[in-house]
Protein backbone atom coordinates (compact mmCIF):
# COMPACT_ATOMS: atom_id res chain seq x y z
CA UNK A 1 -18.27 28.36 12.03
CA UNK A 2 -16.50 30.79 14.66
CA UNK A 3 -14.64 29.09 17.27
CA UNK A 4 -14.30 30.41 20.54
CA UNK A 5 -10.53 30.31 22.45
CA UNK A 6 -9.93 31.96 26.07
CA UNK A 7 -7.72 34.89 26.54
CA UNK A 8 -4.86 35.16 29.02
CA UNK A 9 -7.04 37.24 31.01
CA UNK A 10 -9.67 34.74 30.64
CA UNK A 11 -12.28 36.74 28.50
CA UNK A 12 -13.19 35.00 25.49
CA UNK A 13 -12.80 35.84 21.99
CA UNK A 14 -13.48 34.53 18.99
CA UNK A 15 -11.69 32.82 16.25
CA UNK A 16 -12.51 31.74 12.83
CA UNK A 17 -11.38 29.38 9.92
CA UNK A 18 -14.20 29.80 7.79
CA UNK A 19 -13.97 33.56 7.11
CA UNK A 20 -17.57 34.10 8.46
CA UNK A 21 -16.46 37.08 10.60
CA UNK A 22 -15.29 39.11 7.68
CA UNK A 23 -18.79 38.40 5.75
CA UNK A 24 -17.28 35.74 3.92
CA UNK A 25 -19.70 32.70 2.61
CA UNK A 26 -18.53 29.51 4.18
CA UNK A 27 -15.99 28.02 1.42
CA UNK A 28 -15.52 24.03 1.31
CA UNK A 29 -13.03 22.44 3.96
CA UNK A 30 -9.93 20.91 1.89
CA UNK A 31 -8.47 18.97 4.97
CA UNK A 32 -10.11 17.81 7.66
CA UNK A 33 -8.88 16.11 10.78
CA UNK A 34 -9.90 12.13 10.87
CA UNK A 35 -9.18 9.25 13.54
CA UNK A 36 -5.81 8.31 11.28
CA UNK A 37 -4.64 12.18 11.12
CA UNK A 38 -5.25 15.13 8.83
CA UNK A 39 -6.89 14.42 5.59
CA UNK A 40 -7.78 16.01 2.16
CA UNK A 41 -11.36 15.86 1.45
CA UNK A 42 -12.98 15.27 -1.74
CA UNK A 43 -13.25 18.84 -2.22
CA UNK A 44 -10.08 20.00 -1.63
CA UNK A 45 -9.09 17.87 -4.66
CA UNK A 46 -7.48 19.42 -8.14
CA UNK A 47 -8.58 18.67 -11.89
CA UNK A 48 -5.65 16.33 -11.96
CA UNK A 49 -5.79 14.44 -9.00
CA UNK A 50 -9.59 13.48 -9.95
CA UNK A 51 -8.53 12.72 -13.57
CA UNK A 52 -6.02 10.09 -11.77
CA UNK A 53 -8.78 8.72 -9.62
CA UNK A 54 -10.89 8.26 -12.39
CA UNK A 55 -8.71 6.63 -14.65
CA UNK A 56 -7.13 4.46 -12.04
CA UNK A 57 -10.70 3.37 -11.41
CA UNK A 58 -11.49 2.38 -15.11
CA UNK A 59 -8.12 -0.19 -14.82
CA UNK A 60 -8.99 -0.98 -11.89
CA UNK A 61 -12.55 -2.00 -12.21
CA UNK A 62 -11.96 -3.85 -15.97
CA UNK A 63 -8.74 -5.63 -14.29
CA UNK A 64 -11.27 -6.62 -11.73
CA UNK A 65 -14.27 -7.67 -14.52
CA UNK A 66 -12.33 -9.64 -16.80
CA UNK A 67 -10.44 -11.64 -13.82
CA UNK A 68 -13.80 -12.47 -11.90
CA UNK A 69 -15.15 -13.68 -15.26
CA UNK A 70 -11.89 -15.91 -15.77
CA UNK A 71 -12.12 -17.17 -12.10
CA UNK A 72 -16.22 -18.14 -12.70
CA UNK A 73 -14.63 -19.94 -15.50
CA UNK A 74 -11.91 -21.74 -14.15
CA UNK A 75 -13.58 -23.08 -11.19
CA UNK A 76 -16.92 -24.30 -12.99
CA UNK A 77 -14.04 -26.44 -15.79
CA UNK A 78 -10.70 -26.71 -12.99
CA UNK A 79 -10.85 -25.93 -9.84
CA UNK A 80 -7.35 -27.22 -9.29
CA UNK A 81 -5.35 -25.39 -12.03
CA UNK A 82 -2.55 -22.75 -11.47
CA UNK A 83 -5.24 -20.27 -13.20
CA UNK A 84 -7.17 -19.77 -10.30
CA UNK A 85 -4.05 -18.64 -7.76
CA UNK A 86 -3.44 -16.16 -10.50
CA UNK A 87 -7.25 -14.93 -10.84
CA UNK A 88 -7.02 -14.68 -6.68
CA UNK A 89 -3.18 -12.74 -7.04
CA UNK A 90 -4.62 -10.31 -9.47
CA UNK A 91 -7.60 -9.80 -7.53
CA UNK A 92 -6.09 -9.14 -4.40
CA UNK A 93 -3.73 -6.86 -6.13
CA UNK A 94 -6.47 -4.69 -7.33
CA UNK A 95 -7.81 -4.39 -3.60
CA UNK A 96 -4.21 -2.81 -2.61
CA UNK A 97 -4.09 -0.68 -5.92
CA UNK A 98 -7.22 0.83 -5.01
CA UNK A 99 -6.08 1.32 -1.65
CA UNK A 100 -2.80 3.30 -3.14
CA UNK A 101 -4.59 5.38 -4.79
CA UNK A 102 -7.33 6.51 -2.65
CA UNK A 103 -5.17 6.57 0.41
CA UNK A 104 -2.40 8.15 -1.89
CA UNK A 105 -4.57 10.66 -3.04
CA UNK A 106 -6.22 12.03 0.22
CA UNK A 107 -3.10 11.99 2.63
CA UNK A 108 -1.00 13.15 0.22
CA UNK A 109 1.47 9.93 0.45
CA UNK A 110 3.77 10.32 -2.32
CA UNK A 111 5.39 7.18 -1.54
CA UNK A 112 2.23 5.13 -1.68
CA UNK A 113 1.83 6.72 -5.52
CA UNK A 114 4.98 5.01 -6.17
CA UNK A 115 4.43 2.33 -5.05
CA UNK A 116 0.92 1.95 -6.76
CA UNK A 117 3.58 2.44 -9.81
CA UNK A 118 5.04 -0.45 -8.76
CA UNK A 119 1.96 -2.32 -7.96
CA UNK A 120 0.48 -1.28 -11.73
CA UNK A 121 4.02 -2.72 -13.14
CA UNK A 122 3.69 -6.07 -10.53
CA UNK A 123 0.20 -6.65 -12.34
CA UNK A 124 1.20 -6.03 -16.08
CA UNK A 125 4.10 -8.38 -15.29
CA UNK A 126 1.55 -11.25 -13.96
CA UNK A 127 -0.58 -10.70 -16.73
CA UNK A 128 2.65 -11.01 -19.48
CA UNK A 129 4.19 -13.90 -17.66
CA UNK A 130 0.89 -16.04 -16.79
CA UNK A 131 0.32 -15.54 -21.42
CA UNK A 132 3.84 -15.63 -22.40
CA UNK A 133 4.48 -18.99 -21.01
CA UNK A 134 0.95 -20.66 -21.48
CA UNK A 135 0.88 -23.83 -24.23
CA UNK A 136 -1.80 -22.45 -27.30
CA UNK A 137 -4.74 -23.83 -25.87
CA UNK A 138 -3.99 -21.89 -22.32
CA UNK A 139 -4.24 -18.82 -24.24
CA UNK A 140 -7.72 -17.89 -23.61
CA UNK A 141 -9.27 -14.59 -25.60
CA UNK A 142 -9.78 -12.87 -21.99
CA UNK A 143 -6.22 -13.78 -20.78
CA UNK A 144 -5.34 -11.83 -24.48
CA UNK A 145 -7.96 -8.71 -23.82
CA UNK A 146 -6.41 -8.22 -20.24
CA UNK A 147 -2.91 -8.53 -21.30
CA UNK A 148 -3.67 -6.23 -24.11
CA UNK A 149 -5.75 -3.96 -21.46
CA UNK A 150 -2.57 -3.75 -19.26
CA UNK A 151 -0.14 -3.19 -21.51
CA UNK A 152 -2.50 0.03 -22.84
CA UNK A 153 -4.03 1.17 -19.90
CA UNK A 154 -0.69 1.10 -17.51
CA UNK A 155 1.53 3.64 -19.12
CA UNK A 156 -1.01 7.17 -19.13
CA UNK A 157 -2.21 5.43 -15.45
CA UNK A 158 1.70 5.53 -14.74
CA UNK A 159 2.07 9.32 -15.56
CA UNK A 160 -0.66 10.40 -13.60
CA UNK A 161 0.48 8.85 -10.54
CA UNK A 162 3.55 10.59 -11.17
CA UNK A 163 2.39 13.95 -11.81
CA UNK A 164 0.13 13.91 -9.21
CA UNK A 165 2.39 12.77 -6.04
CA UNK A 166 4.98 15.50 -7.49
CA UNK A 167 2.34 18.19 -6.60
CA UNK A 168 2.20 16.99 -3.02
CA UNK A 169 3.04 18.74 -0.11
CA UNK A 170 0.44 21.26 1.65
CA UNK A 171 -1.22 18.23 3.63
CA UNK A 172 2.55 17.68 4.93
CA UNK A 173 3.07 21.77 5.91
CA UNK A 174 -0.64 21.95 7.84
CA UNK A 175 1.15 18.67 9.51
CA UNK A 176 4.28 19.29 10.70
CA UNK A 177 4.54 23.14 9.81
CA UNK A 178 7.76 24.46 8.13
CA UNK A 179 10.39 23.42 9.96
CA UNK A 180 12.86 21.10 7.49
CA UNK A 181 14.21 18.57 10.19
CA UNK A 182 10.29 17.61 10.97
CA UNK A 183 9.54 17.70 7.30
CA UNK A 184 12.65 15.39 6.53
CA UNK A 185 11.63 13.10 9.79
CA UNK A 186 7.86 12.86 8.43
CA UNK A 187 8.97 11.92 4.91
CA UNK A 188 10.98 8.89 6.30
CA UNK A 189 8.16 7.85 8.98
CA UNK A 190 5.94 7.63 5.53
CA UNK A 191 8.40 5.35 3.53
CA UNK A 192 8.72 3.22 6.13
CA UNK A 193 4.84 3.15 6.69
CA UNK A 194 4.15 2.86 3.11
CA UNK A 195 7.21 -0.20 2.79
CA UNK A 196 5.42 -2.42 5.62
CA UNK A 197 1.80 -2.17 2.81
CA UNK A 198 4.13 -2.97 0.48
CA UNK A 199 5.53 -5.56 2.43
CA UNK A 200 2.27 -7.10 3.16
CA UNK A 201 0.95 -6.98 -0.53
CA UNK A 202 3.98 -8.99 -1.74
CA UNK A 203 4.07 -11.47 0.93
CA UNK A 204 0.37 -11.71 0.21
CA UNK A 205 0.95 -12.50 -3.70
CA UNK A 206 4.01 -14.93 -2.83
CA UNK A 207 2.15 -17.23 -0.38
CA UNK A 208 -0.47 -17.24 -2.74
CA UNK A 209 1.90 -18.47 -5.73
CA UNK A 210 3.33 -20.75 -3.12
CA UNK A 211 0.06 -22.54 -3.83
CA UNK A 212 1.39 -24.18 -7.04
CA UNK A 213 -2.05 -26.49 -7.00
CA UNK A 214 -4.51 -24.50 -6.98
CA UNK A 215 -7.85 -25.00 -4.52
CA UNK A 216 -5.64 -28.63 -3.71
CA UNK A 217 -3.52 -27.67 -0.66
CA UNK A 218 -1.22 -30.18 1.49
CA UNK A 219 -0.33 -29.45 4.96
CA UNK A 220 2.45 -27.14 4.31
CA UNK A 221 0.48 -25.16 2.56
CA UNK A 222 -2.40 -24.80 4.66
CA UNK A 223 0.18 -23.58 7.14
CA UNK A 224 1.45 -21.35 4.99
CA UNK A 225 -2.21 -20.02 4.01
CA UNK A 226 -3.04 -20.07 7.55
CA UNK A 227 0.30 -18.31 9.18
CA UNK A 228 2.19 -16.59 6.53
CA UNK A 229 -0.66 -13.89 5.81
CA UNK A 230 -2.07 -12.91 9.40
CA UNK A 231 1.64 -12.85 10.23
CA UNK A 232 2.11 -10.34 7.89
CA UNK A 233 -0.72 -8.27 9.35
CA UNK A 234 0.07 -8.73 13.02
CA UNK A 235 3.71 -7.75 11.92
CA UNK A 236 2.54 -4.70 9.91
CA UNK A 237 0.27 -4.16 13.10
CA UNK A 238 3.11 -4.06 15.43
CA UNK A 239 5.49 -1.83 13.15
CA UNK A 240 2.60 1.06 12.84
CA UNK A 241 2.22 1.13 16.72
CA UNK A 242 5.93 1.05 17.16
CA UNK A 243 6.37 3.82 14.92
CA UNK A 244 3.39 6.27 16.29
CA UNK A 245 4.10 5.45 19.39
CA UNK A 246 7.93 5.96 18.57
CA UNK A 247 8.72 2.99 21.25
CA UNK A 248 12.19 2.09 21.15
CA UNK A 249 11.58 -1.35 22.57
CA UNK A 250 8.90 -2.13 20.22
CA UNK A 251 11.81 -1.45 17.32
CA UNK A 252 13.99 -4.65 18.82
CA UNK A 253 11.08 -6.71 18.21
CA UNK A 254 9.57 -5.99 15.29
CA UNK A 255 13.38 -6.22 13.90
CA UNK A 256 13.87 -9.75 15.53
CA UNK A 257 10.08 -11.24 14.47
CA UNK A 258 10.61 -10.08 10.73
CA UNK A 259 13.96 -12.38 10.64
CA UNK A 260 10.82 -14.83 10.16
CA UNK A 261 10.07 -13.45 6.76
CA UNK A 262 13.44 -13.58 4.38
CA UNK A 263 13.53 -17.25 6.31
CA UNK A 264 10.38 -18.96 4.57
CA UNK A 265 11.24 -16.98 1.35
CA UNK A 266 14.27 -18.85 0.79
CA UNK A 267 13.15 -21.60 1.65
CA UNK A 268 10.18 -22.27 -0.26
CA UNK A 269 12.72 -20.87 -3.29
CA UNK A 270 14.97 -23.72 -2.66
CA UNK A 271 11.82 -26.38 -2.03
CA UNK A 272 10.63 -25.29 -5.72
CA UNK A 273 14.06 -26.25 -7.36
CA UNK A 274 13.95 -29.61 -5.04
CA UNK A 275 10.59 -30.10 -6.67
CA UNK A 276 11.51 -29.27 -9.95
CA UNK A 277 13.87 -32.09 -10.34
CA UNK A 278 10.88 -34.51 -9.11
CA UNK A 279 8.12 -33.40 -10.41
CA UNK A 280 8.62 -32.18 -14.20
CA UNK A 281 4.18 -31.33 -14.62
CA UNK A 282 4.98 -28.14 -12.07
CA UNK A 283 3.43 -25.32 -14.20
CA UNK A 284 6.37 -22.96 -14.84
CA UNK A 285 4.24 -19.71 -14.89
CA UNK A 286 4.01 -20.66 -11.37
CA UNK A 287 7.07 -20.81 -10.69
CA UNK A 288 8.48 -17.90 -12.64
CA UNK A 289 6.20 -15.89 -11.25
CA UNK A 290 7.15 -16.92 -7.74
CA UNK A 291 10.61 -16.83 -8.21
CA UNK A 292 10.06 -13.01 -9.29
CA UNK A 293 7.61 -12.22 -6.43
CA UNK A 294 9.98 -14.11 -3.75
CA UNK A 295 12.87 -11.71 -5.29
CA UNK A 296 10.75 -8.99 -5.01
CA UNK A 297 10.01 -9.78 -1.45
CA UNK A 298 13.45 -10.36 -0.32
CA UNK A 299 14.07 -6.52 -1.89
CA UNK A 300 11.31 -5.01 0.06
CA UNK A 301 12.49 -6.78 3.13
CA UNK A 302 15.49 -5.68 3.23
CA UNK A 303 14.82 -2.21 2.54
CA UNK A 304 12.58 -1.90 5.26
CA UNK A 305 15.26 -3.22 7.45
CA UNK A 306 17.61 -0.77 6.51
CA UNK A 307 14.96 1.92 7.09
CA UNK A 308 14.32 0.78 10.45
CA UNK A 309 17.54 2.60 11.90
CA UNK A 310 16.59 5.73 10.46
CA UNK A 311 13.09 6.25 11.67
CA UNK A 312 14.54 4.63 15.18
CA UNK A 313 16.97 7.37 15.34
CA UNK A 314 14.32 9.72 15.07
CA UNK A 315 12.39 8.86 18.26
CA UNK A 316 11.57 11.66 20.59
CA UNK A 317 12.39 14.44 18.30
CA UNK A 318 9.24 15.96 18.28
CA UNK A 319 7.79 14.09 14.99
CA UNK A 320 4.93 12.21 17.65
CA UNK A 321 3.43 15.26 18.96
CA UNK A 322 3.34 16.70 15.68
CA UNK A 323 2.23 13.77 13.32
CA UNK A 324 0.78 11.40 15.81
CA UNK A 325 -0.65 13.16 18.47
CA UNK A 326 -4.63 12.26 19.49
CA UNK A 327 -5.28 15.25 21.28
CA UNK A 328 -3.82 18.84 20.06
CA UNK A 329 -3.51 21.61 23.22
CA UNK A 330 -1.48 24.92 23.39
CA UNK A 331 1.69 23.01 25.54
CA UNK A 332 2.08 21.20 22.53
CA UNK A 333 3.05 24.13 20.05
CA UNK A 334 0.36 22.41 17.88
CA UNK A 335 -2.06 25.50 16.72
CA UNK A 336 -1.33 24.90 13.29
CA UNK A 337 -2.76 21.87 13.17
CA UNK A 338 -6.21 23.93 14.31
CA UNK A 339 -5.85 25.99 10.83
């Protein structure tokens, strides 16, 4: 529909996005603005990018079958073995793969593609581990069909993900228009956005190995259950505020409270090789599989850490009016994001 916009003089005129004044049928939106920012809709989406969806769905939702049907299994024979932290891992893993690529997808986050690479790699790697180093009667037929499943399905699901995020970058123009400083600026607000999901999968999986004994928790690890995960949140929380709100202050704290993190990854590391030497009936998927995701968590960590000065350095350069902004107006130089 036409909208209408005041003159200097103060007669009104009208303006249009839909091509209605030239006779032109209404054609479908492909963005649209939405509460977190501009948006793709479900229209405005290629051959390819719904071939991706699609497929990443079909993983998704068999990874997600054949794990509930293990995890029925495991807690009507043993609710206390290893097998059910890795049924809950995989599951919640295929909550933030779907997330990737939906929220990948629509807002054009290249970064959060990649990283649902990663995520699809994290899986197959759970999946390997949690069959190679099973005794022959932990080798179930559906722990074989899913490791079989991953090792098939990943790879073409890989590609896509690829191919599609390379093809990304009108959502970021109708954003933060043409200018190459804003583009570069916007592209490092994103990996540090998409780093502190990333952050909060892995620390997500890793308290969740920490749980060596399945549904049987001690104190420590109720704590850990209880703490490590909304801490994660509330710290994710406090990053994406700092960062759209581009508060300087906010950057001192969220660097101080995340000295937390690398903290209680080391040492529940360290408490594992205590126990090992005590307690020889540890299952060592567990712990492999910890060991890998702690590693992984110190990496992500520390990455974000380093990314922190960059995105700081960029506060009150114009990247918050033109990503973040709630309200558009004419003293903001925002009409593109009216187009």
């Amino acid at each position: 529909m036409a909208e209408q916009s005041t003159g200097s003089d103060g007669r009104k005129f009208s303006t249009s996005t839909d091509y209605t004044q030239y006779g032109i049928t209404d054609i479908p939106k492909t963005t649209v603005h939405t509460a977190w920012g501009r948006s793709r809709t479900f229209a405005g989406l290629h051959f390819k990018d719904w071939l991706f969806i699609s497929v990443s769905l079909v993983n998704i939702l068999a990874a997600i079958g054949l794990t509930i049907y293990r995890l029925v299994v495991v807690v009507k024979e043993n609710s206390d073995s290893p097998d059910f932290t890795f049924t809950v891992l995989l599951l919640i893993n295929a909550a933030f793969c779907t997330f990737y690529m939906l929220h990948g997808v629509l807002r054009e986050r290249a970064y959060e593609l990649y990283v649902f690479i990663i995520a699809i790699l994290v899986v197959l790697v759970y999946c390997i581990i949690e069959y190679a180093f099973l005794n022959v009667e932990g080798r179930t037929t559906v722990k074989l069909v899913r490791m079989i499943a991953a090792c098939i399905l990943a790879p073409p699901n890989i590609y896509l993900a690829w191919s599609v995020a390379r093809d990304f970058g009108y959502l970021e123009f109708k954003i933060v228009g043409a200018s190459e400083v804003l583009q570069n600026m916007y592209k490092r607000a994103s990996i540090f956005f998409c780093l502190m999901k990333f952050d909060l999968q892995v620390t997500s999986s890793f308290v969740l190995l920490a749980l060596k004994e399945g549904t049987s928790l001690d104190i420590l690890e109720q704590v850990s259950l209880g703490v490590g995960i909304p801490y994660t949140f509330l710290w994710g929380l406090l990053g994406w505020f700092m960062m759209e709100r581009e508060i300087k202050a906010l950057a001192w704290v969220f660097m101080v409270t995340g000295l937390v993190k690398p903290s209680y990854y080391i040492f529940k590391i360290v408490k594992v090789y205590m126990d090992l030497s005590t307690n020889k009936d540890l299952s060592s998927t567990i712990i492999y599989s910890l060991l890998a995701a702690g590693a992984l968590c110190l990496l992500v960590w520390i990455i974000l850490m380093l990314e922190l000065p960059v995105v700081y350095r960029n506060f009150g350069k114009g990247l918050k009016e033109k990503a973040f902004a709630k309200k558009v107006n004419e003293s903001t130089g925002l009409l593109s994001n009216k187009i």
